[in-house]
C-alpha atoms as a PDB file:
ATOM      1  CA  UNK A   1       0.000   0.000   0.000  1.00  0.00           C
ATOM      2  CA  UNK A   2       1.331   3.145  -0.553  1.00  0.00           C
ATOM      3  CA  UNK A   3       2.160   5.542   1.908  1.00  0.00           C
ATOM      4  CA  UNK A   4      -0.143   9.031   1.286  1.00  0.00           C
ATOM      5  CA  UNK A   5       2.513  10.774   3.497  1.00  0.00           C
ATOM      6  CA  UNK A   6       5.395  11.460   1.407  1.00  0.00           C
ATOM      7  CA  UNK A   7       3.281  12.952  -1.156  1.00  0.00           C
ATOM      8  CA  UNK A   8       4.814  16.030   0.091  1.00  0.00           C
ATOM      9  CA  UNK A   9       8.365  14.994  -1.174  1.00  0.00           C
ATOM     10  CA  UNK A  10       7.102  13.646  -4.649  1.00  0.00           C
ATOM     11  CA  UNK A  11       5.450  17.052  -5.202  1.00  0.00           C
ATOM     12  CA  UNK A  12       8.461  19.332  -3.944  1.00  0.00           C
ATOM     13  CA  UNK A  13      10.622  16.867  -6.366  1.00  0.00           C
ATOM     14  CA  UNK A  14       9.002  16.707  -9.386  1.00  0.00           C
ATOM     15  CA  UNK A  15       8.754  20.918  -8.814  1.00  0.00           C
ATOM     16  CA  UNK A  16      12.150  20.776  -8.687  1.00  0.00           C
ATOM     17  CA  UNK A  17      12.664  18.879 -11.228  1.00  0.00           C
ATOM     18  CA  UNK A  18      10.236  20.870 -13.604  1.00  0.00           C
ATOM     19  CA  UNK A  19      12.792  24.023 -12.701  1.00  0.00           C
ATOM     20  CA  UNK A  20      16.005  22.390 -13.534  1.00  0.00           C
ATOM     21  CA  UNK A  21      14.597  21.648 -17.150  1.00  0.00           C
ATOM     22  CA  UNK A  22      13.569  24.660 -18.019  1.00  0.00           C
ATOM     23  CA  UNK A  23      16.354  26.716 -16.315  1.00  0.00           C
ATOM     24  CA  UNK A  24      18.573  24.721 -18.313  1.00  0.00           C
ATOM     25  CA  UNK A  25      16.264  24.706 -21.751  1.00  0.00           C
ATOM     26  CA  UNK A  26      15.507  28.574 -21.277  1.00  0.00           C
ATOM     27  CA  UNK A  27      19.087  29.732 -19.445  1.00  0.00           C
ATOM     28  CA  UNK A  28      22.089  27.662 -18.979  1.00  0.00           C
ATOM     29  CA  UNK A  29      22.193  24.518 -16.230  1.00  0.00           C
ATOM     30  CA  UNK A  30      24.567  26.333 -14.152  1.00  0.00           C
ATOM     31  CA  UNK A  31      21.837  28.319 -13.155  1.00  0.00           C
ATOM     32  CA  UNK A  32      20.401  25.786 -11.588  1.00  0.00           C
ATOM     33  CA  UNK A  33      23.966  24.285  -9.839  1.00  0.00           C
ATOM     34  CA  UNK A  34      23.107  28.000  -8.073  1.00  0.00           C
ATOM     35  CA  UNK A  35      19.495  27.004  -6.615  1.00  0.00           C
ATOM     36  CA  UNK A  36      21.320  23.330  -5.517  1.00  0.00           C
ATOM     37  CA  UNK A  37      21.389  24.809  -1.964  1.00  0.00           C
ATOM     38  CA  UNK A  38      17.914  25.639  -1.855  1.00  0.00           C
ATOM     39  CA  UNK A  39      16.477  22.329  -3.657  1.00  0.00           C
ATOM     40  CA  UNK A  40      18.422  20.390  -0.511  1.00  0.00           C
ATOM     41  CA  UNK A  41      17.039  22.591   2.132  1.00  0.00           C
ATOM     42  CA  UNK A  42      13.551  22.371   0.914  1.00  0.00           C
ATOM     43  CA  UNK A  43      13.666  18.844  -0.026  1.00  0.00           C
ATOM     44  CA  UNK A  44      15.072  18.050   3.251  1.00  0.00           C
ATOM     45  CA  UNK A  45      12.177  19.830   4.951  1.00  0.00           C
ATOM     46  CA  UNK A  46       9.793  18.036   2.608  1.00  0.00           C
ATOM     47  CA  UNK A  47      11.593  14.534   4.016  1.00  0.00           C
ATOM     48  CA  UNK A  48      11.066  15.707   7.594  1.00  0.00           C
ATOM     49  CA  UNK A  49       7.481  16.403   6.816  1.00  0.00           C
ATOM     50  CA  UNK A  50       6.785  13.035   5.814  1.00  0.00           C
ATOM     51  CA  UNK A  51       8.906  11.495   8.185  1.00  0.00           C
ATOM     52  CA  UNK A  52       6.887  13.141  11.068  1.00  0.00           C
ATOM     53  CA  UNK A  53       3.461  11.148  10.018  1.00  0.00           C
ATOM     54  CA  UNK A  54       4.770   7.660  10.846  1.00  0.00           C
ATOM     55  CA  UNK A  55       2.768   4.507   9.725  1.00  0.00           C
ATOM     56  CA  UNK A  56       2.725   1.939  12.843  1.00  0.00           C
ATOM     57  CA  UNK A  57       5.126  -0.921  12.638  1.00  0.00           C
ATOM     58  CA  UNK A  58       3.529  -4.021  10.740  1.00  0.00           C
ATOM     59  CA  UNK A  59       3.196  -6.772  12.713  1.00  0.00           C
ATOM     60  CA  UNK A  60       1.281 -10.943  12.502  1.00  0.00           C
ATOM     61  CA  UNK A  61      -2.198 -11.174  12.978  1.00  0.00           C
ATOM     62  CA  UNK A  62      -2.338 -13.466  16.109  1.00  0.00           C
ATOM     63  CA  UNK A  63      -4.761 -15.848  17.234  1.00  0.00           C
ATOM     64  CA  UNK A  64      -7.112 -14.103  20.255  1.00  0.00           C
ATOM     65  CA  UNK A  65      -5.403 -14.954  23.525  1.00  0.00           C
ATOM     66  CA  UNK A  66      -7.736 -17.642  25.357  1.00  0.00           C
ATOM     67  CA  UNK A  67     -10.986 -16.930  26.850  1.00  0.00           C
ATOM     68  CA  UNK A  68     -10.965 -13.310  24.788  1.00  0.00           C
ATOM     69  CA  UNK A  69     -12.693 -13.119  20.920  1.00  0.00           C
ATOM     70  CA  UNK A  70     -12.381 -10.676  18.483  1.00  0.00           C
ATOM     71  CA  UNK A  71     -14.984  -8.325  17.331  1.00  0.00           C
ATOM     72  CA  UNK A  72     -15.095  -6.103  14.677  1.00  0.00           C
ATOM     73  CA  UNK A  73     -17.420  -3.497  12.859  1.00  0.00           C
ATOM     74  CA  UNK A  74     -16.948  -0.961   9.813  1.00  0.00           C
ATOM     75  CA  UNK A  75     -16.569   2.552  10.318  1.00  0.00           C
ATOM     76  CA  UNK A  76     -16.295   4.303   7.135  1.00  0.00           C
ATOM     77  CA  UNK A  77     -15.125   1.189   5.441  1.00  0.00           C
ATOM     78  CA  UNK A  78     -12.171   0.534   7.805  1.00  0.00           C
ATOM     79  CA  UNK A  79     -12.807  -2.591  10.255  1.00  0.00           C
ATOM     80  CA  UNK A  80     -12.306  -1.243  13.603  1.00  0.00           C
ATOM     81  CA  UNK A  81     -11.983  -4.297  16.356  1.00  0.00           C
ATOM     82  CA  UNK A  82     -11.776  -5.139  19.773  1.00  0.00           C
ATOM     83  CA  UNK A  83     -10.927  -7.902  22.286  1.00  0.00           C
ATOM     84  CA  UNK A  84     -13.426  -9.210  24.419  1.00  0.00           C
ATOM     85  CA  UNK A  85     -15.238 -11.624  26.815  1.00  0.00           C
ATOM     86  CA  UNK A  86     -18.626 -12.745  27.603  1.00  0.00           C
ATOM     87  CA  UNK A  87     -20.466  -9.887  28.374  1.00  0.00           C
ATOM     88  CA  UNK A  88     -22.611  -9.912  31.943  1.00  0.00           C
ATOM     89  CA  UNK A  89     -25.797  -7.678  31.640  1.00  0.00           C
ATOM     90  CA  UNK A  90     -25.721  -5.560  35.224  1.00  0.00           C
ATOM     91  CA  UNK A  91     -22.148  -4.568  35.281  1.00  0.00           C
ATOM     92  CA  UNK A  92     -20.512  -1.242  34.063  1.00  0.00           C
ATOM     93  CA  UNK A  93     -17.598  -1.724  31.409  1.00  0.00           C
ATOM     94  CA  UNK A  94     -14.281  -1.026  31.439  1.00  0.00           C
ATOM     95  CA  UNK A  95     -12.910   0.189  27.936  1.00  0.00           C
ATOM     96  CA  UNK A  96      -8.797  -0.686  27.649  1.00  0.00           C
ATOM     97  CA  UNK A  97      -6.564   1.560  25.155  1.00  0.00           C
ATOM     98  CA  UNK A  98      -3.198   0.401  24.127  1.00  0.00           C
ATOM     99  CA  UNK A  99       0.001   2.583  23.442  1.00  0.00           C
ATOM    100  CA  UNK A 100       1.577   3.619  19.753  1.00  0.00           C
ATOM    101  CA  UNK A 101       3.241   0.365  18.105  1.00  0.00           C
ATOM    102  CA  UNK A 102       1.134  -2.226  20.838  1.00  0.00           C
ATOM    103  CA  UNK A 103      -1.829  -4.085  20.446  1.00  0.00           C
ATOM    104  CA  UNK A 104      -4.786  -4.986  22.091  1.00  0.00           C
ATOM    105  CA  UNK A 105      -3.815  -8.180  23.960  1.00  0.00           C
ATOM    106  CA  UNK A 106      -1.346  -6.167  25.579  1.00  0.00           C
ATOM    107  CA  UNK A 107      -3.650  -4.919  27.881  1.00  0.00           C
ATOM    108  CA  UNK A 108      -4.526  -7.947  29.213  1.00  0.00           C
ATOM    109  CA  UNK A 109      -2.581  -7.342  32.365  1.00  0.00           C
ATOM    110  CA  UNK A 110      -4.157  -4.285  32.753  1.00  0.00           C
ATOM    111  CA  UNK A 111      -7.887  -5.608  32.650  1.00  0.00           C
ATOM    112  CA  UNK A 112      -7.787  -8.030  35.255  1.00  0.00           C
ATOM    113  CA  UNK A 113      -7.839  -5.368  38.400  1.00  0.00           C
ATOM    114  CA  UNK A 114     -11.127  -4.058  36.467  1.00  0.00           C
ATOM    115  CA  UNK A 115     -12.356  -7.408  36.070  1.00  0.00           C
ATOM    116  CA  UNK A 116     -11.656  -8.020  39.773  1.00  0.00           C
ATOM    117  CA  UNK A 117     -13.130  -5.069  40.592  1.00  0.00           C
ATOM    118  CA  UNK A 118     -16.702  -6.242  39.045  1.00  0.00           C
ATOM    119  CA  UNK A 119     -16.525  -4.980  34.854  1.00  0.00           C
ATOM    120  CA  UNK A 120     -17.013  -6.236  31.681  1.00  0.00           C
ATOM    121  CA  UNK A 121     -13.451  -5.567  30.225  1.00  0.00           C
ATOM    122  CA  UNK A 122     -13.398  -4.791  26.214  1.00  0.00           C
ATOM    123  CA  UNK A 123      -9.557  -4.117  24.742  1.00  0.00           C
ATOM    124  CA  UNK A 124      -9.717  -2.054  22.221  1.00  0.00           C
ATOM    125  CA  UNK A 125      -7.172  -1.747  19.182  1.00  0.00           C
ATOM    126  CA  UNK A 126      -6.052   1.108  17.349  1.00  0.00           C
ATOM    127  CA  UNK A 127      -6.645   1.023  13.084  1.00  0.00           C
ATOM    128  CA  UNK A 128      -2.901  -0.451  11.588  1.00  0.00           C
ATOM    129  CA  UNK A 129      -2.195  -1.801  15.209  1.00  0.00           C
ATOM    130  CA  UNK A 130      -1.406  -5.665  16.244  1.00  0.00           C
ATOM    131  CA  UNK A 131      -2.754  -7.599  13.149  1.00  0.00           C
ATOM    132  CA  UNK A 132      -4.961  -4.876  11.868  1.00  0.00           C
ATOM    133  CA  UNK A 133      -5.200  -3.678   8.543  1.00  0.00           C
ATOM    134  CA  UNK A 134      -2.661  -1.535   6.883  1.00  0.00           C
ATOM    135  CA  UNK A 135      -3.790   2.268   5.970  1.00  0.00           C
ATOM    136  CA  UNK A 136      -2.007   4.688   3.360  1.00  0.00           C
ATOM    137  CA  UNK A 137      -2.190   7.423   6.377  1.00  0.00           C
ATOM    138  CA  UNK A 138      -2.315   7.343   9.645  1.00  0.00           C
ATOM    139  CA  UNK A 139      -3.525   9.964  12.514  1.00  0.00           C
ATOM    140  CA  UNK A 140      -4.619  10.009  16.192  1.00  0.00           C
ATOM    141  CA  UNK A 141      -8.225  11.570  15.280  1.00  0.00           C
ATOM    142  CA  UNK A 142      -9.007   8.608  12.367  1.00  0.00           C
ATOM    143  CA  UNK A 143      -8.603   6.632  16.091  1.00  0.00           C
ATOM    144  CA  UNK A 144     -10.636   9.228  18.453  1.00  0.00           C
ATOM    145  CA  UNK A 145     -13.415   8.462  15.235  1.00  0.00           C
ATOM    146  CA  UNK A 146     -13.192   5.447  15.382  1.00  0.00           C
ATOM    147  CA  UNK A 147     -13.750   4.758  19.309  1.00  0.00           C
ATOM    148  CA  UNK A 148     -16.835   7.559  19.329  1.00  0.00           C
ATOM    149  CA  UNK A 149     -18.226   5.099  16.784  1.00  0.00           C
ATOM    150  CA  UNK A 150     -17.598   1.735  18.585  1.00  0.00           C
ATOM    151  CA  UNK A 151     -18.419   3.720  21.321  1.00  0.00           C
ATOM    152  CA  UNK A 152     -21.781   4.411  19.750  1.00  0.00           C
ATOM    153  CA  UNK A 153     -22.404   0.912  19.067  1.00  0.00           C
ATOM    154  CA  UNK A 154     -21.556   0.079  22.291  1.00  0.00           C
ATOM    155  CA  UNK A 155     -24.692   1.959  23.740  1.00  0.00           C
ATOM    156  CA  UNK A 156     -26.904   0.783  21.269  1.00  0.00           C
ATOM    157  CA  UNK A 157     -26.603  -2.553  22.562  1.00  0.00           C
ATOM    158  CA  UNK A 158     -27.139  -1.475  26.270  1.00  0.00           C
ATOM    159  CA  UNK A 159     -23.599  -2.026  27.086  1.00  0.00           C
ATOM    160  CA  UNK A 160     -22.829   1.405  28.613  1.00  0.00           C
ATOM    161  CA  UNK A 161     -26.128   1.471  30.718  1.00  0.00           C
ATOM    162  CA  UNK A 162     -24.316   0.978  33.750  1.00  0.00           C
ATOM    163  CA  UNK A 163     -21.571   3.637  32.618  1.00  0.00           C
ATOM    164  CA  UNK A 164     -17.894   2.820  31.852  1.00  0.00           C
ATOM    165  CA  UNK A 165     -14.943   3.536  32.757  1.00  0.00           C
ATOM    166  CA  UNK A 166     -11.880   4.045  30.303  1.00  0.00           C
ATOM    167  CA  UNK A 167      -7.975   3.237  30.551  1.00  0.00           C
ATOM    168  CA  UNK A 168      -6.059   4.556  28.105  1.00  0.00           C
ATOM    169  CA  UNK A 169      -2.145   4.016  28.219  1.00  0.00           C
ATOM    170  CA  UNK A 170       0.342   6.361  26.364  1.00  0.00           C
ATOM    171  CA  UNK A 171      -1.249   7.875  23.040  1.00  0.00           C
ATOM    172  CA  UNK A 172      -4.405   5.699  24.398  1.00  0.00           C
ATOM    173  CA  UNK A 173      -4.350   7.710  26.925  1.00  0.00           C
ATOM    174  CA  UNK A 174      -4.253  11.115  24.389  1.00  0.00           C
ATOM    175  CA  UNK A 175      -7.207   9.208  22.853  1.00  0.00           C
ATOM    176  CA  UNK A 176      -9.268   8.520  25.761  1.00  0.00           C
ATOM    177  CA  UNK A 177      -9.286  12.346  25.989  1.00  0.00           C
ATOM    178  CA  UNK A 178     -10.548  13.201  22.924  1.00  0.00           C
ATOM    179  CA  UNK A 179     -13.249  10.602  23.176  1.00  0.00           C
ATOM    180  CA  UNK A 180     -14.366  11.915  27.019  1.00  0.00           C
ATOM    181  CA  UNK A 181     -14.682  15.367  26.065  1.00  0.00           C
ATOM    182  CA  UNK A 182     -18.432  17.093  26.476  1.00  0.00           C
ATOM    183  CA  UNK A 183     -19.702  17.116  23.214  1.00  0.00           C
ATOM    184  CA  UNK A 184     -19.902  13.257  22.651  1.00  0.00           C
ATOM    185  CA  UNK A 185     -22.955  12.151  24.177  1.00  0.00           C
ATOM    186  CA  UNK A 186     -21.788   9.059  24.883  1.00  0.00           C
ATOM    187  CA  UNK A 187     -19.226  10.695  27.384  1.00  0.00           C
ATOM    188  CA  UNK A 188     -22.046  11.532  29.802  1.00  0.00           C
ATOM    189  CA  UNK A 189     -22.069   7.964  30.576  1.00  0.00           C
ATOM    190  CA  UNK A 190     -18.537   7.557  31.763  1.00  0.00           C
ATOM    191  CA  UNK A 191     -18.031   7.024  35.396  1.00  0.00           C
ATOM    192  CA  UNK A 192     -14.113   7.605  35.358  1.00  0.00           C
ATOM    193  CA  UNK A 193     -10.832   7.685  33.393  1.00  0.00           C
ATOM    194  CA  UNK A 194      -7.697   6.477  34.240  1.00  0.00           C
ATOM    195  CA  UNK A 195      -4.279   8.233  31.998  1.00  0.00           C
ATOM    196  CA  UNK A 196      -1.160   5.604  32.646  1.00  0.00           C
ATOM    197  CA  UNK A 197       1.539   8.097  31.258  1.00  0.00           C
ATOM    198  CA  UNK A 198      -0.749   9.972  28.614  1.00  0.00           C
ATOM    199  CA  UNK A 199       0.205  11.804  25.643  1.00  0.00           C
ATOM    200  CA  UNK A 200      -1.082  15.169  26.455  1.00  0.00           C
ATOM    201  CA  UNK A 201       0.016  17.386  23.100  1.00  0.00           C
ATOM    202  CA  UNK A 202       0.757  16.371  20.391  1.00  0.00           C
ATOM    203  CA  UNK A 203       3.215  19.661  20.047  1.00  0.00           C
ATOM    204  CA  UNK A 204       5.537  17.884  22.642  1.00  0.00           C
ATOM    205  CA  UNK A 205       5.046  14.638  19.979  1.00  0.00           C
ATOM    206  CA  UNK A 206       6.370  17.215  17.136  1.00  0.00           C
ATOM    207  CA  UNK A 207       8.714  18.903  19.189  1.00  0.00           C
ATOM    208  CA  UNK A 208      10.667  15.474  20.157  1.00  0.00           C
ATOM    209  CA  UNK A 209      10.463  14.185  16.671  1.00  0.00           C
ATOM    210  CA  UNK A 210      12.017  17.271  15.600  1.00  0.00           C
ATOM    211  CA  UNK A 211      14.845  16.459  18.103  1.00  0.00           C
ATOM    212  CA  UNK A 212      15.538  13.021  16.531  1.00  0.00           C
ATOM    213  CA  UNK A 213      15.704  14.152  13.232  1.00  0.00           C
ATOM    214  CA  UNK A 214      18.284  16.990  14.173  1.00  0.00           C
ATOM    215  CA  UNK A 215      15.908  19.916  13.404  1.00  0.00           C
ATOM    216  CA  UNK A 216      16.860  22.870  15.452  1.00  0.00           C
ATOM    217  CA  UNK A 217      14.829  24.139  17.931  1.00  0.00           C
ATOM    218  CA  UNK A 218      14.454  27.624  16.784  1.00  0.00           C
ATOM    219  CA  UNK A 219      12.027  25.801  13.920  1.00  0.00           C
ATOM    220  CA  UNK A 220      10.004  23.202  15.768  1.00  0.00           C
ATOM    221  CA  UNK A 221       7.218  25.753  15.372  1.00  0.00           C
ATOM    222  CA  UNK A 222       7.399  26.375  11.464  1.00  0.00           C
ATOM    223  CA  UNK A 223       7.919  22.662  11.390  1.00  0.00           C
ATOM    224  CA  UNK A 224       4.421  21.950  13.407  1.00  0.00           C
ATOM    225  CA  UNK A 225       2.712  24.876  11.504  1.00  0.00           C
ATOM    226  CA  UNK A 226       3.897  23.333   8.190  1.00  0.00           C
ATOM    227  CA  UNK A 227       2.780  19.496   8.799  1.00  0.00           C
ATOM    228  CA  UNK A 228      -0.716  20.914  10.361  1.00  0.00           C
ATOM    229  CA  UNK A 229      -1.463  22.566   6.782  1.00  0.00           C
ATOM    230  CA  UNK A 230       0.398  19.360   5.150  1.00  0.00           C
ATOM    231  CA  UNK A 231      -1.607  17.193   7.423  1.00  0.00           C
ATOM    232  CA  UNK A 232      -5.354  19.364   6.305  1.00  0.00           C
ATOM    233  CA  UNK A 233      -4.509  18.864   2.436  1.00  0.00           C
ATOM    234  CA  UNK A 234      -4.128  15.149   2.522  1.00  0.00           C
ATOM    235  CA  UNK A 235      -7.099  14.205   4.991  1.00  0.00           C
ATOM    236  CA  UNK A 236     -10.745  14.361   4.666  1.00  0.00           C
ATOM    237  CA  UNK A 237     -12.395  17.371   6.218  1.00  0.00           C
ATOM    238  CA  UNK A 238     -13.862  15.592   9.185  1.00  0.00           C
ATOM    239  CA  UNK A 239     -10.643  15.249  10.705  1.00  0.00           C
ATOM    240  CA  UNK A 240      -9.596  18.789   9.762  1.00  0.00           C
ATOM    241  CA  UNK A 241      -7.797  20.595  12.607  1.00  0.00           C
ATOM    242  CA  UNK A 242      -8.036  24.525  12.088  1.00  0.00           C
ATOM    243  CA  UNK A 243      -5.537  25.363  15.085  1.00  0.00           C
ATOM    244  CA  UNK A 244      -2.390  23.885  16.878  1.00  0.00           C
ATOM    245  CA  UNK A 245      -3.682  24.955  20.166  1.00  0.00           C
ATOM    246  CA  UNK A 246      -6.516  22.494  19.245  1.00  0.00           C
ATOM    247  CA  UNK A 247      -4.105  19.681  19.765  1.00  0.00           C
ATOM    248  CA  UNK A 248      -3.034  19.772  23.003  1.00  0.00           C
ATOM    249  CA  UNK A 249      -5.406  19.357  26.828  1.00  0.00           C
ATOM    250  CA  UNK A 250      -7.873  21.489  27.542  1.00  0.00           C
ATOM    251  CA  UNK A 251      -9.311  22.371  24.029  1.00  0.00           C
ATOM    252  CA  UNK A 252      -8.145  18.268  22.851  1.00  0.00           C
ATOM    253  CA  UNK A 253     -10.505  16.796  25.392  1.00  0.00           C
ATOM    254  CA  UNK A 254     -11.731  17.613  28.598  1.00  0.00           C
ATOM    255  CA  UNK A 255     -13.287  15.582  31.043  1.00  0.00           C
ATOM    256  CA  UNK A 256     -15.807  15.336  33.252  1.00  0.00           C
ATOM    257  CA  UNK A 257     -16.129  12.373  34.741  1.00  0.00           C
ATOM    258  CA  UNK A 258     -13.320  12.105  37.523  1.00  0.00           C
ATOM    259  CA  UNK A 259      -9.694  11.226  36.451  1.00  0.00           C
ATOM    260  CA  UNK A 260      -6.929  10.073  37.503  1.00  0.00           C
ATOM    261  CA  UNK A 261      -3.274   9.948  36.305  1.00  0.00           C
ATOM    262  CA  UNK A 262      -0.963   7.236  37.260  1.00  0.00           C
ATOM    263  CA  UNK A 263       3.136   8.598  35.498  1.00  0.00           C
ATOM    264  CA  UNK A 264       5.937   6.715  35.826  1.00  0.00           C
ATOM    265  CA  UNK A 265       8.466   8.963  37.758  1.00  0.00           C
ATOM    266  CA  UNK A 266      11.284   8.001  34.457  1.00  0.00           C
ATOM    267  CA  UNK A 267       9.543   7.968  31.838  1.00  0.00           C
ATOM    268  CA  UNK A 268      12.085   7.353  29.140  1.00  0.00           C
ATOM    269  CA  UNK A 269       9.398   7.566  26.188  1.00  0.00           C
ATOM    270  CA  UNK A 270       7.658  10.819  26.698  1.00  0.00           C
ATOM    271  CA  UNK A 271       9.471  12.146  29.801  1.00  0.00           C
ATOM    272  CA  UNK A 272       7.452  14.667  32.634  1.00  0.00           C
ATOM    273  CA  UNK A 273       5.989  16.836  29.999  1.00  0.00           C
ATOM    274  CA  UNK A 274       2.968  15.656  28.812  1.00  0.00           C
ATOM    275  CA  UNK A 275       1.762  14.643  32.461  1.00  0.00           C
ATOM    276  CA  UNK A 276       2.854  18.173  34.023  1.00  0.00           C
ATOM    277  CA  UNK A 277       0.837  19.942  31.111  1.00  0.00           C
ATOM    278  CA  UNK A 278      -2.171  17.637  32.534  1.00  0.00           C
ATOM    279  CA  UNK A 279      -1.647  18.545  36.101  1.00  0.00           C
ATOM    280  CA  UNK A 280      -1.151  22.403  35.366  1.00  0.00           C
ATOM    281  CA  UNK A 281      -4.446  22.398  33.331  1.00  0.00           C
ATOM    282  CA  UNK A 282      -6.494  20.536  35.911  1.00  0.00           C
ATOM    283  CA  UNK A 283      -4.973  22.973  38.807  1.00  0.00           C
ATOM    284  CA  UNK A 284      -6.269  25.983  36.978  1.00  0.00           C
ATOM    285  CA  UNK A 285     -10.114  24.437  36.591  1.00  0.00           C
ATOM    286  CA  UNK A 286     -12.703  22.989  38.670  1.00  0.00           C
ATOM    287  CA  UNK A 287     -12.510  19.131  37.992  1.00  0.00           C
ATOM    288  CA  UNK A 288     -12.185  15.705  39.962  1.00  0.00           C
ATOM    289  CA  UNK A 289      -8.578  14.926  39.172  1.00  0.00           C
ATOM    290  CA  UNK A 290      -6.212  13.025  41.064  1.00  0.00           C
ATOM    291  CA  UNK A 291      -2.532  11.964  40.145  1.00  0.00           C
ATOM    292  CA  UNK A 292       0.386   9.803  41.825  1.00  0.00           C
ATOM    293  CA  UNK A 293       3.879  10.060  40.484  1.00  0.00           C
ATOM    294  CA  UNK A 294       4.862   6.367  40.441  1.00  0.00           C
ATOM    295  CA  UNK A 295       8.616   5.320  40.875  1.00  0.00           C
ATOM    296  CA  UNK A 296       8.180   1.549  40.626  1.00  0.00           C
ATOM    297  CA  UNK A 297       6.581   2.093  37.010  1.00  0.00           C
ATOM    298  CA  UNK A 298       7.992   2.366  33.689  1.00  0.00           C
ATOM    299  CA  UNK A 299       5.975   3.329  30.478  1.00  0.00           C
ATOM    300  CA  UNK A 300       6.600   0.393  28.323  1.00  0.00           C
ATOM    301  CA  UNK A 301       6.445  -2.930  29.416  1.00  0.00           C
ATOM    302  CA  UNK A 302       4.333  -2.973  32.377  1.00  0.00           C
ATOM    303  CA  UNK A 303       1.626  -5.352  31.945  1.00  0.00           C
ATOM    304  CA  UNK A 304       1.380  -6.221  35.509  1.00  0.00           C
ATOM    305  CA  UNK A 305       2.435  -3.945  38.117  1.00  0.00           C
ATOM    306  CA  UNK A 306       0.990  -3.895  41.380  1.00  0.00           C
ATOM    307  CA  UNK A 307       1.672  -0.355  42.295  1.00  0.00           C
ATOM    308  CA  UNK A 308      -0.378   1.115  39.592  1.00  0.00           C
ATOM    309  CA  UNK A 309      -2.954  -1.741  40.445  1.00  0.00           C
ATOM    310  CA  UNK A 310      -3.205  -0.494  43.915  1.00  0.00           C
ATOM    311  CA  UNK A 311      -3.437   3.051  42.880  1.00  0.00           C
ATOM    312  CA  UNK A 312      -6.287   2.334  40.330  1.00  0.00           C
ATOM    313  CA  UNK A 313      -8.105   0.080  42.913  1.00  0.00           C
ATOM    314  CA  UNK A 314      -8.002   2.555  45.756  1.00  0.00           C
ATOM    315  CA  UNK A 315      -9.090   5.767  43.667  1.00  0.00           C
ATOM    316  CA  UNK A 316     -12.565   4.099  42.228  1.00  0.00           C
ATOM    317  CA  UNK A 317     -13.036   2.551  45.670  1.00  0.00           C
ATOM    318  CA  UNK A 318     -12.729   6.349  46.984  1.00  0.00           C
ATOM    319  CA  UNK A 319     -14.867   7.433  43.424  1.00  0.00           C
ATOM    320  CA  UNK A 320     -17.494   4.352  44.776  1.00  0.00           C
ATOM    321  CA  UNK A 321     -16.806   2.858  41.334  1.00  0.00           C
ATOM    322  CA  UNK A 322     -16.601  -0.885  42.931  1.00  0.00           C
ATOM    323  CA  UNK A 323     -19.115  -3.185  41.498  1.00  0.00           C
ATOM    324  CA  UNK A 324     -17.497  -6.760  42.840  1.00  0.00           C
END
């Protein structure tokens, strides 16, 4: 499949290309040798561009781990799916949100304190994720779509009568907000959300991808001005963004329902940032938010962990979200 995101670097080529022939057919070519330093710097930036809307890593379509199914509906053609059990009518559900590059199963671990705790768990995986199908472009908001959908569905069928809760780890976490904020109805229905080392901004995401591809720091803001536009032209207008501010907490998502945030102390993925810009917003506005700095956690790898277990379990006991 081919990758819609370096159309940016195919157009700025053949541009180029277009000017070297007829500099050299209407002047001579070493007028163009003269522009050389220009074509690299813009074709350079065109590379970055591209390079900043990363496809997930491709990975084997596994079997579903034991006692969990797959399920799966279409959401503008794309089949969105989830993991899940039997479903028992009378309990709240818990909705589980993987990181970038993981899967579904891989928040196994994390379900069984909710399942403990009395909730249906459903694992839900993010479009080009685990086994999923391959896209030509990939963004965070084709994902916050696709969970208000499911999430939709979800109510139709009664499953959200006795309210939900969601976990969302890493960029689940970034779309967990999205999908709590006011204006989806479904939202009104959530009895809590639990961030395990959110994505807050996706600035901070630009801004550190900048940093790995040596892009000084005095143009991490032209760079996230330029991909937004870049980003607008090759995506349909549902998932238009018409402001960077618009990407980060508050105006991504705010919620509600109570919240808490569980960050690992080193976080050697995202760092402190995105979880101080969480607890600086919340401290400026009236909300039901309450966060632990953990040092026994890390960001990746942390199916099990009792720390964040306890955390979890004590906060919706003190929320009176216990249903065992």
């Amino acid at each position: 499949m081919l990758s819609h995101r370096f159309t940016a670097l195919y157009a700025h080529a053949l541009v180029w290309i277009v000017v070297g022939f007829l500099l050299t057919y209407l002047f001579e070519w070493i007028w163009f040798v003269y522009l050389l330093p220009i074509v690299a710097i813009d074709l350079w930036f065109a590379v970055c561009l591209c390079l900043m809307l990363r496809l997930p890593t491709r990975r084997v379509n596994d079997d579903p781990p034991k006692q969990w199914t797959w399920e799966e509906h279409l959401v503008a053609g794309y089949p969105v799916r989830w993991l899940s059990k039997s479903f028992t009518e009378g309990k709240p559900l818990a909705l589980l949100i993987h990181g970038w590059n993981s899967r579904a199963s891989n928040m196994i671990g994390r379900s069984k304190v909710y399942e403990k705790l009395g909730y249906n768990c459903i694992l839900f995986e993010m479009r080009a994720h685990g086994g999923n199908k391959r896209v030509s472009n990939w963004a965070a908001l084709h994902v916050c779509y696709d969970l208000e959908q499911v999430l939709r569905i979800f109510d139709s069928r009664g499953m959200l009568d006795n309210g939900f809760v969601i976990h969302g780890h890493s960029l689940g976490g970034f779309v967990a907000q999205r999908a709590m904020r006011d204006e989806i109805e479904t939202s009104k229905k959530a009895l809590g959300m639990i961030l395990e080392s959110p994505v807050t901004s996706y600035v901070y995401i630009n801004n550190q991808t900048c940093e790995y591809l040596k892009i000084p720091t005095s143009l991490h803001g032209f760079m996230m001005n330029r991909l937004l536009k870049y980003y607008n032209r090759i995506n349909d207008k549902i998932f238009t963004v018409d402001s960077i501010d618009k990407l980060s907490t508050p105006k991504w998502g705010f919620p509600s329902c109570p919240t808490l945030l569980v960050q690992a102390k080193h976080d050697l993925t995202l760092g402190r940032i995105h979880a101080d810009l969480l607890i600086d917003v919340h401290s400026t506005r009236t909300s039901n938010f309450s966060y632990h700095i953990v040092e026994e956690l890390k960001h990746s790898y942390e199916a099990s962990n009792k720390k964040r277990d306890e955390l979890i379990e004590n906060w919706m006991e003190k929320n009176s979200l216990l249903f065992a």
